[in-house]
C-alpha atoms as a PDB file:
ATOM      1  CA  UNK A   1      49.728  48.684  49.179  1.00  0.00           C
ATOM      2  CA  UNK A   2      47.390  46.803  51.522  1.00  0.00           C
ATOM      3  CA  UNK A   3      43.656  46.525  50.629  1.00  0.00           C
ATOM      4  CA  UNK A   4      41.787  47.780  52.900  1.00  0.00           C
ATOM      5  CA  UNK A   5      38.587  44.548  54.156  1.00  0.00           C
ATOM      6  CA  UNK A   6      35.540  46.474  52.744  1.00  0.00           C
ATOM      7  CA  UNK A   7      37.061  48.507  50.381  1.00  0.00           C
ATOM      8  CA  UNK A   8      36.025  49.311  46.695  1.00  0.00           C
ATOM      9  CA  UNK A   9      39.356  47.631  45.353  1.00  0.00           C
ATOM     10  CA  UNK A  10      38.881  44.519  48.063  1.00  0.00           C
ATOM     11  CA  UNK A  11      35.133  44.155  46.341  1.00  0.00           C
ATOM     12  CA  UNK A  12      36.406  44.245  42.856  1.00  0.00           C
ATOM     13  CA  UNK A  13      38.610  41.688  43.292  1.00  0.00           C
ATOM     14  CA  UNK A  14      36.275  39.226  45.391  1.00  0.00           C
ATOM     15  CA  UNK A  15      33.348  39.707  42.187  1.00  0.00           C
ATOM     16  CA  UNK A  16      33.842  36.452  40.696  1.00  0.00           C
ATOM     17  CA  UNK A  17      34.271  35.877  36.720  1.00  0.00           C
ATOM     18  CA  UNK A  18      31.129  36.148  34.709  1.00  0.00           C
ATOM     19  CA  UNK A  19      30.777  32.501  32.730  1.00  0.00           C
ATOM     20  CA  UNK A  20      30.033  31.934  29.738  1.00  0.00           C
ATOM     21  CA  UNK A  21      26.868  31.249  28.460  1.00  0.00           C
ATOM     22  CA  UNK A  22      25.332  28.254  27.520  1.00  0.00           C
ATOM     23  CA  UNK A  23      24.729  28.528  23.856  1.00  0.00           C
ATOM     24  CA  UNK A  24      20.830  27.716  22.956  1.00  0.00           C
ATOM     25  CA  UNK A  25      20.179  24.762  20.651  1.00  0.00           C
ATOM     26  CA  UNK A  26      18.120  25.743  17.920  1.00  0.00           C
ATOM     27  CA  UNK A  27      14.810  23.506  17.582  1.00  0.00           C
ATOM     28  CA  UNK A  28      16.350  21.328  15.088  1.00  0.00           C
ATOM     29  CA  UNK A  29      19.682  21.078  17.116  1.00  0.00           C
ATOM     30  CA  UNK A  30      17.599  20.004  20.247  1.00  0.00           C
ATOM     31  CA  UNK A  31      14.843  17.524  17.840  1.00  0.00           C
ATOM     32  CA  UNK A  32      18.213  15.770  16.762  1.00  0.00           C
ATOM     33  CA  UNK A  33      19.652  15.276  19.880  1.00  0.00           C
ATOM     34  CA  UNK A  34      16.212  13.811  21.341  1.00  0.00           C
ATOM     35  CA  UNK A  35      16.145  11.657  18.642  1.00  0.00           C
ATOM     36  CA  UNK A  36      20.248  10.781  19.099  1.00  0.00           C
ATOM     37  CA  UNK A  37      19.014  10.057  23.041  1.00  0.00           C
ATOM     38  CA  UNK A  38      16.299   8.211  22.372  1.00  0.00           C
ATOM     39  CA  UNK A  39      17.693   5.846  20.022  1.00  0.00           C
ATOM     40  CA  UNK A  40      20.095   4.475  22.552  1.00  0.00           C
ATOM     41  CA  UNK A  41      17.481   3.880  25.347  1.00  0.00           C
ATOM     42  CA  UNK A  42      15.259   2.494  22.977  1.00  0.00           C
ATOM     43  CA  UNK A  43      18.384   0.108  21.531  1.00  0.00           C
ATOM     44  CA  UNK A  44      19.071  -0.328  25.599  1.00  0.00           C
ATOM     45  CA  UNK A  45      15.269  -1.252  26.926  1.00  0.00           C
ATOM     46  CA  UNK A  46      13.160  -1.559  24.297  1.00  0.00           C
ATOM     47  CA  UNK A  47       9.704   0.442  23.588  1.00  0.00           C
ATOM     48  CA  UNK A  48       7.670  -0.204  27.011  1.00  0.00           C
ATOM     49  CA  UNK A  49      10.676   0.198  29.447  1.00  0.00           C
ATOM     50  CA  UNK A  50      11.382   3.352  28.097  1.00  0.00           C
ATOM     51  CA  UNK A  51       9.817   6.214  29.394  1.00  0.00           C
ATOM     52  CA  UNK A  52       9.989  10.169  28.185  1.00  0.00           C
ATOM     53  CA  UNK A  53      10.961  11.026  31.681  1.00  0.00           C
ATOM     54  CA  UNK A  54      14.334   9.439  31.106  1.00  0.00           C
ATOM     55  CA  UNK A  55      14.774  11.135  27.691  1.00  0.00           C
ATOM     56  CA  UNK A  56      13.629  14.473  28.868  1.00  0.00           C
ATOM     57  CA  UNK A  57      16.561  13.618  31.695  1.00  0.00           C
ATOM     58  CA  UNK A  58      19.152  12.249  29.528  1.00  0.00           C
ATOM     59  CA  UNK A  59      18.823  15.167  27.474  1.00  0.00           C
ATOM     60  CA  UNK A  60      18.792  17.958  30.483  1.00  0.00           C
ATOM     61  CA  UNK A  61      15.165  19.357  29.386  1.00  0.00           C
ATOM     62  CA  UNK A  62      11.478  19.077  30.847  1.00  0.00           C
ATOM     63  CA  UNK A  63       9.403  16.590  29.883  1.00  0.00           C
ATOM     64  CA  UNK A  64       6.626  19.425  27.968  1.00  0.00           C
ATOM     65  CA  UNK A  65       9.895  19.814  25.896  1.00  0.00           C
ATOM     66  CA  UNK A  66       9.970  16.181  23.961  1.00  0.00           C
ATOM     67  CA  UNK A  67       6.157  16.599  24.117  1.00  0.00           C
ATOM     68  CA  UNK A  68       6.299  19.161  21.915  1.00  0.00           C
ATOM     69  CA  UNK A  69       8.560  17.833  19.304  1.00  0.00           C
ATOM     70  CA  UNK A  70       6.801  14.402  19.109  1.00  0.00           C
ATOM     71  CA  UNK A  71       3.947  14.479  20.934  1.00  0.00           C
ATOM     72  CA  UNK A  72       4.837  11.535  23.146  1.00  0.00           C
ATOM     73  CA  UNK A  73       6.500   8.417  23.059  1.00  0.00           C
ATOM     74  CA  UNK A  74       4.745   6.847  20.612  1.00  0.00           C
ATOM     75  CA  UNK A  75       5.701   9.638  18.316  1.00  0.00           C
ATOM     76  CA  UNK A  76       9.349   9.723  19.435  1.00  0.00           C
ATOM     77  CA  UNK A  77       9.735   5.718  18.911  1.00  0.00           C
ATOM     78  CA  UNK A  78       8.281   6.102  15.044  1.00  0.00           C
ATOM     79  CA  UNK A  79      10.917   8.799  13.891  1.00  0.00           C
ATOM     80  CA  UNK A  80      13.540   6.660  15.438  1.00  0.00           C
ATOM     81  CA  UNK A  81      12.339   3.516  13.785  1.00  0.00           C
ATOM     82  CA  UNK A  82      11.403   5.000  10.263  1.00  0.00           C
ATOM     83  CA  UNK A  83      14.820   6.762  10.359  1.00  0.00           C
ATOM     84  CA  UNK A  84      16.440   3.031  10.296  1.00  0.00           C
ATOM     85  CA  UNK A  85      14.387   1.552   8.196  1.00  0.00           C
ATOM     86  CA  UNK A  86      15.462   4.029   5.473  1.00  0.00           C
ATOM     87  CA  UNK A  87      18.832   4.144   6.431  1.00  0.00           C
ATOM     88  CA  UNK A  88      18.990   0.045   6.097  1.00  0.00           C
ATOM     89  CA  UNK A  89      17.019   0.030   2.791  1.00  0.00           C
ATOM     90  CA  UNK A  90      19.003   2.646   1.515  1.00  0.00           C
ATOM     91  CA  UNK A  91      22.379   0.981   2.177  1.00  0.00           C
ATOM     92  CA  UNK A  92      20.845  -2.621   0.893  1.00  0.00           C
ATOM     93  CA  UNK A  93      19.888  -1.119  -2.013  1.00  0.00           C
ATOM     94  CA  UNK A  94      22.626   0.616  -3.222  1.00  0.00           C
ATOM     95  CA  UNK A  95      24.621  -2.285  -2.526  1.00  0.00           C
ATOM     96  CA  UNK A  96      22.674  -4.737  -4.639  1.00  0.00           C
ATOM     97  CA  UNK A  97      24.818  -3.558  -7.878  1.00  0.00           C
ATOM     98  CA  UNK A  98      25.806  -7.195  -9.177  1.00  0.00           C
ATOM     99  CA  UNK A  99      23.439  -8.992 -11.776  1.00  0.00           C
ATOM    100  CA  UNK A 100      25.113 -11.951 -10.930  1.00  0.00           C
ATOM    101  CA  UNK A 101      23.286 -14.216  -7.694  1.00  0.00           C
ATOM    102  CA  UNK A 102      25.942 -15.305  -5.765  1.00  0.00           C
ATOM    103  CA  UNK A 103      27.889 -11.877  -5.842  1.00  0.00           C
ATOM    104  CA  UNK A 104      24.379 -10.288  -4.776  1.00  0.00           C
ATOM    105  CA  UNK A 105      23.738 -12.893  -1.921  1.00  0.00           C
ATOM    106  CA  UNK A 106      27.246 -11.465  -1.038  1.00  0.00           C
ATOM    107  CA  UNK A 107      26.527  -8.145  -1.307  1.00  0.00           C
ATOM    108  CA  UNK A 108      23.143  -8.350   1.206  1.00  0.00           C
ATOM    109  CA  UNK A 109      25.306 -10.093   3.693  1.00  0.00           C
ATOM    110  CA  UNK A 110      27.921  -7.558   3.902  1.00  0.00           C
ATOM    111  CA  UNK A 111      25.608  -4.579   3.563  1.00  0.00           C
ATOM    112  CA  UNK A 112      23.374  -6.213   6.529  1.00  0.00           C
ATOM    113  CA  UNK A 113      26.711  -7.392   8.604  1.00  0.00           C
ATOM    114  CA  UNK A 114      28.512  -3.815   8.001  1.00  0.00           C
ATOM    115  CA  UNK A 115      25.212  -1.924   9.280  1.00  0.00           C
ATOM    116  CA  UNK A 116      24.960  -3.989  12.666  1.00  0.00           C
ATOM    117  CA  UNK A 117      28.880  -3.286  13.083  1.00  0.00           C
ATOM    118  CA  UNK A 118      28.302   0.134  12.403  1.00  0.00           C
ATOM    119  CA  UNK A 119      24.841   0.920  13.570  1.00  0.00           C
ATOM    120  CA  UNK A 120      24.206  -1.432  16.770  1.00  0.00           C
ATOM    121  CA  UNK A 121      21.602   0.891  18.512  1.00  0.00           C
ATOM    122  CA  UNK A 122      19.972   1.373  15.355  1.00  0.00           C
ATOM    123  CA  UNK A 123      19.666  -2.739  14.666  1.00  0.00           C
ATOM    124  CA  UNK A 124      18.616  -3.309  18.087  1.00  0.00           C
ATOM    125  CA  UNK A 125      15.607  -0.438  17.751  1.00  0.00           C
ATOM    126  CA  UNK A 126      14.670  -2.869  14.654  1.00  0.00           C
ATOM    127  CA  UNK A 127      14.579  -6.488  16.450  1.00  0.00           C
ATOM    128  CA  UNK A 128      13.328  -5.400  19.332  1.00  0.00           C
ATOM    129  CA  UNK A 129       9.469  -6.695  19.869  1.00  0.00           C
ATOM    130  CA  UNK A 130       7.755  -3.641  18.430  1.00  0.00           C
ATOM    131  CA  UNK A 131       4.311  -2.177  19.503  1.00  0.00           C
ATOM    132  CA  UNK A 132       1.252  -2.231  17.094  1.00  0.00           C
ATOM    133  CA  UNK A 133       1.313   0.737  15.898  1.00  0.00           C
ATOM    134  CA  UNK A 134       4.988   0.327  13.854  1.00  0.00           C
ATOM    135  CA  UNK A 135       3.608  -3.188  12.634  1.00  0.00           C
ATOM    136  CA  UNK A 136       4.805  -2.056   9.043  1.00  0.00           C
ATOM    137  CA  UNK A 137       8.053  -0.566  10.225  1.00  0.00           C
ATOM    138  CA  UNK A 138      10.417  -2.950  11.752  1.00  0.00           C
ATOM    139  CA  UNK A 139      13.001  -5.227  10.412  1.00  0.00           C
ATOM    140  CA  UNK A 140      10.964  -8.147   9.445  1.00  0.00           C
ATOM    141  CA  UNK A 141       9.145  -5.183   6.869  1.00  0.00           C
ATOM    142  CA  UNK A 142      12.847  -4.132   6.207  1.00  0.00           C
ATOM    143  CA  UNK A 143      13.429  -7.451   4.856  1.00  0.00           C
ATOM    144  CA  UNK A 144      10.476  -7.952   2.961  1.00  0.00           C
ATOM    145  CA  UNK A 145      11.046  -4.345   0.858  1.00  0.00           C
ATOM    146  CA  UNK A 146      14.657  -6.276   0.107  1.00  0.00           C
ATOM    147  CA  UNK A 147      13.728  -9.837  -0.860  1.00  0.00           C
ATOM    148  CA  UNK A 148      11.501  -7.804  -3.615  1.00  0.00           C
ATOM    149  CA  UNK A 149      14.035  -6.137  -4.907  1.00  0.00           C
ATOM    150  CA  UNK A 150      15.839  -9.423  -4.739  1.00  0.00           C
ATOM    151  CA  UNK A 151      13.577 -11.188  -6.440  1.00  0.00           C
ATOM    152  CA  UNK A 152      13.379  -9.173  -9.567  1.00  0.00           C
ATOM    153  CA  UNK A 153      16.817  -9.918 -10.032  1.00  0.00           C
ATOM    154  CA  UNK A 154      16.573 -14.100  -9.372  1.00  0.00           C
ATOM    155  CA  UNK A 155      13.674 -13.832 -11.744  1.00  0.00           C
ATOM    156  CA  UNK A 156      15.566 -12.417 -14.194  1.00  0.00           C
ATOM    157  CA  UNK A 157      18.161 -15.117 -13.985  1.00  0.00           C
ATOM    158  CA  UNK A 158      15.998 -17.727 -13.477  1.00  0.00           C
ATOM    159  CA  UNK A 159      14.075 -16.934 -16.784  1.00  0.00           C
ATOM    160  CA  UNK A 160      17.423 -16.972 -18.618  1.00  0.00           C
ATOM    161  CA  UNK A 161      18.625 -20.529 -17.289  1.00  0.00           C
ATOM    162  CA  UNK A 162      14.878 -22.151 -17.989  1.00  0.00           C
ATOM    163  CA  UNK A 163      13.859 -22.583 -14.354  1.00  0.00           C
ATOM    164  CA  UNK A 164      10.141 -20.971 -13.341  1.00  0.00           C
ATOM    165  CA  UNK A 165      10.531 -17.247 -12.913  1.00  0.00           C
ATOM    166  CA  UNK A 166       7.094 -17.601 -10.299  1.00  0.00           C
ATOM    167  CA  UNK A 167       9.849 -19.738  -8.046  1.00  0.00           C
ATOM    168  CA  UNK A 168      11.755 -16.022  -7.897  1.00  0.00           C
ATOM    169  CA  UNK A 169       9.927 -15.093  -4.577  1.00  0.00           C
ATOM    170  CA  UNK A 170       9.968 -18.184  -2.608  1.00  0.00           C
ATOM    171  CA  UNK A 171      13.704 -18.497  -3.025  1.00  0.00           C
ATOM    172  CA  UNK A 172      13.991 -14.511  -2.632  1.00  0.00           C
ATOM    173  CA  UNK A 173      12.699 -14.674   1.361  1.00  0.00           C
ATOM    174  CA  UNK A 174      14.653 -17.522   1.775  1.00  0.00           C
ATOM    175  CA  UNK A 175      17.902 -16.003   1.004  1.00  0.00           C
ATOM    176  CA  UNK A 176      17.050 -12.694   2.437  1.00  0.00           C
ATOM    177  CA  UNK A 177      15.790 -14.353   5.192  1.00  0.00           C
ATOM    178  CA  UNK A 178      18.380 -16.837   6.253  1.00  0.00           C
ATOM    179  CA  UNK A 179      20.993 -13.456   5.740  1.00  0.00           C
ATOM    180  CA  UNK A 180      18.658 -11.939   8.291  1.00  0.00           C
ATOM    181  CA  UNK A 181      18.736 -14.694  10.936  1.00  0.00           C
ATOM    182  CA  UNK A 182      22.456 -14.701  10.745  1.00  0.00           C
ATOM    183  CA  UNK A 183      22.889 -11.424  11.244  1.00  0.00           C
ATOM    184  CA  UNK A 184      20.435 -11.138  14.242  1.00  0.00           C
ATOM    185  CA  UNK A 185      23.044 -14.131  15.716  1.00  0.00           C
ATOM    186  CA  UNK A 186      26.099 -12.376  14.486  1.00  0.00           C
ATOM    187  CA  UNK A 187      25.094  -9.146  16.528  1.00  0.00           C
ATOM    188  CA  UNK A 188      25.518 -10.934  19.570  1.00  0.00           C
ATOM    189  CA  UNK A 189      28.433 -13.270  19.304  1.00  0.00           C
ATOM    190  CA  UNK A 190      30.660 -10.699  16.254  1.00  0.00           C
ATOM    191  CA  UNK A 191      32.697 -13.459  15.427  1.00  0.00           C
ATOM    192  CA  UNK A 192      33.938 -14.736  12.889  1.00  0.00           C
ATOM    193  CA  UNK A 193      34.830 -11.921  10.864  1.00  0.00           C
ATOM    194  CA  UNK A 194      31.681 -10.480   8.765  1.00  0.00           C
ATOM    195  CA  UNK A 195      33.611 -11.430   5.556  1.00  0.00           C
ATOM    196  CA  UNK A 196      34.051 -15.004   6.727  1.00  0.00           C
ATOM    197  CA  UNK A 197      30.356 -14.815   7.841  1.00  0.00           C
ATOM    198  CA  UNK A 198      29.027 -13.485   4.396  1.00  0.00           C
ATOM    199  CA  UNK A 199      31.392 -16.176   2.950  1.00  0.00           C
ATOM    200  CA  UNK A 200      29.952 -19.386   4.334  1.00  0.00           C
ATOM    201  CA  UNK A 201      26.325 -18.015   3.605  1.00  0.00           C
ATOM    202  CA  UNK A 202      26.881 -17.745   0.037  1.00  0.00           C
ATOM    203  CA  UNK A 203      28.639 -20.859   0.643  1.00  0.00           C
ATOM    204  CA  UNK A 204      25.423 -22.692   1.970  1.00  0.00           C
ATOM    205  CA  UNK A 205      23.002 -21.147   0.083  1.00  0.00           C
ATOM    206  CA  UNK A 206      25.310 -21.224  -3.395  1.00  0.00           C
ATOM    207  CA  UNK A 207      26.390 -24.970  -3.089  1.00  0.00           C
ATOM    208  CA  UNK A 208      23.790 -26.743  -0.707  1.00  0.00           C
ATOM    209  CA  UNK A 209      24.856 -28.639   2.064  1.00  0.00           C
ATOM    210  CA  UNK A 210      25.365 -31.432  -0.621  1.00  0.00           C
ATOM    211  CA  UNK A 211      28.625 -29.523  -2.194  1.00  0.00           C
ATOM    212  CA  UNK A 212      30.079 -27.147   0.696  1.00  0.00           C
ATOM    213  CA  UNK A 213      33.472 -26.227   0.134  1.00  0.00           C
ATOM    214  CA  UNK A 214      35.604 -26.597   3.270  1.00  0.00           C
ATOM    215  CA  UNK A 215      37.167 -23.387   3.400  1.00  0.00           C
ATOM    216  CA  UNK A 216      35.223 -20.607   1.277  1.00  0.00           C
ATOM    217  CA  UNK A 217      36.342 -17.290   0.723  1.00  0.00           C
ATOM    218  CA  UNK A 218      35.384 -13.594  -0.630  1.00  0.00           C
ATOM    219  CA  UNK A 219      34.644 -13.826  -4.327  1.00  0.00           C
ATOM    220  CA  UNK A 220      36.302 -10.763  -5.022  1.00  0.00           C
ATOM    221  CA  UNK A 221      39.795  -9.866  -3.495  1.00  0.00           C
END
């Protein structure tokens, strides 16, 4: 049978389908993708290029919306950065498991290496010139909180081979520190491997430019 323009049946079938629903993120839901968001422009542009506009865009809400979870940008930028600082210190530290030196100089490189590979936004938040106000949470207070915990440990083995357990510290930011540099290189360039990398730092800092070996490797297979 022929519908009839203007009918009931012709109307019923020109309705269109109801869609779906968007499903509502729960204030958590939406905090942790602001965060997510934010992260990666951050990582992309650094503190003063960003703006909260570009969030609130990125993340299909109005700006009063990232206001109220973190009260601005200045807010938003310190969750971001004190959620890598743990998430660095944490990984550093529960790698530093060997009580010998050169398997913990090892150990530090890796752990730092692995995290870039695995966490470039988050690395970049961290080296990025930081304002004032996160003066005591940025990588160069990352590293500082490890070459502590690393020095506890060289002072420990320095008191057991005679040397002067006060020289613990000053070789503790050196090591930590030349790891550091490397890996703020490494991020850009990603070669050679990070296990070759790690390698030839505990290579330098192990046997001194004086007795490098030519082709050093992983001390554990």
């Amino acid at each position: 049978m022929t519908d009839v323009p203007g009918s009931d049946r012709s109307r019923r079938r020109a309705v269109p389908a109801a869609k779906p629903s968007r499903v509502r993120m729960s204030a958590a839901q939406r905090r942790e993708q602001l965060i997510s968001i934010a992260r990666q422009i951050f990582a992309e542009r650094g503190f003063d290029a960003t703006s909260i506009e570009e969030v609130a865009a990125r993340a299909k809400v109005s700006k009063p919306v990232v206001y109220e979870h973190f009260g601005g940008k200045e807010g938003l930028y310190a969750v971001v950065v004190d959620r890598e600082v743990r998430s660095l210190l944490e990984r550093i530290t529960t790698a530093l498991t060997a009580g010998h030196p050169r398997e913990l100089l090892e150990q530090a490189a890796l752990t730092l290496l692995t995290y870039i590979e695995e966490e470039t936004s988050g690395f970049r938040v961290l080296v990025r010139e930081s304002p004032l106000m996160s003066a005591t949470g940025n990588f160069s207070s990352v590293m500082n909180d490890v070459a502590h915990q690393v020095e506890h440990i060289l002072g420990a083995e320095f008191s057991s081979r005679g040397y002067e357990p006060k020289l613990a510290e000053l070789y503790s930011q050196a090591l930590v520190g030349m790891v550091a540099l490397t890996g703020r290189w490494w991020l850009e360039v990603r070669k050679p491997r990070k296990e070759t990398v790690a390698a030839h730092l505990v290579n330098l800092a192990w046997n001194g430019l004086s007795h490098l070996e030519s082709k050093p490797g992983p001390i554990r297979g």
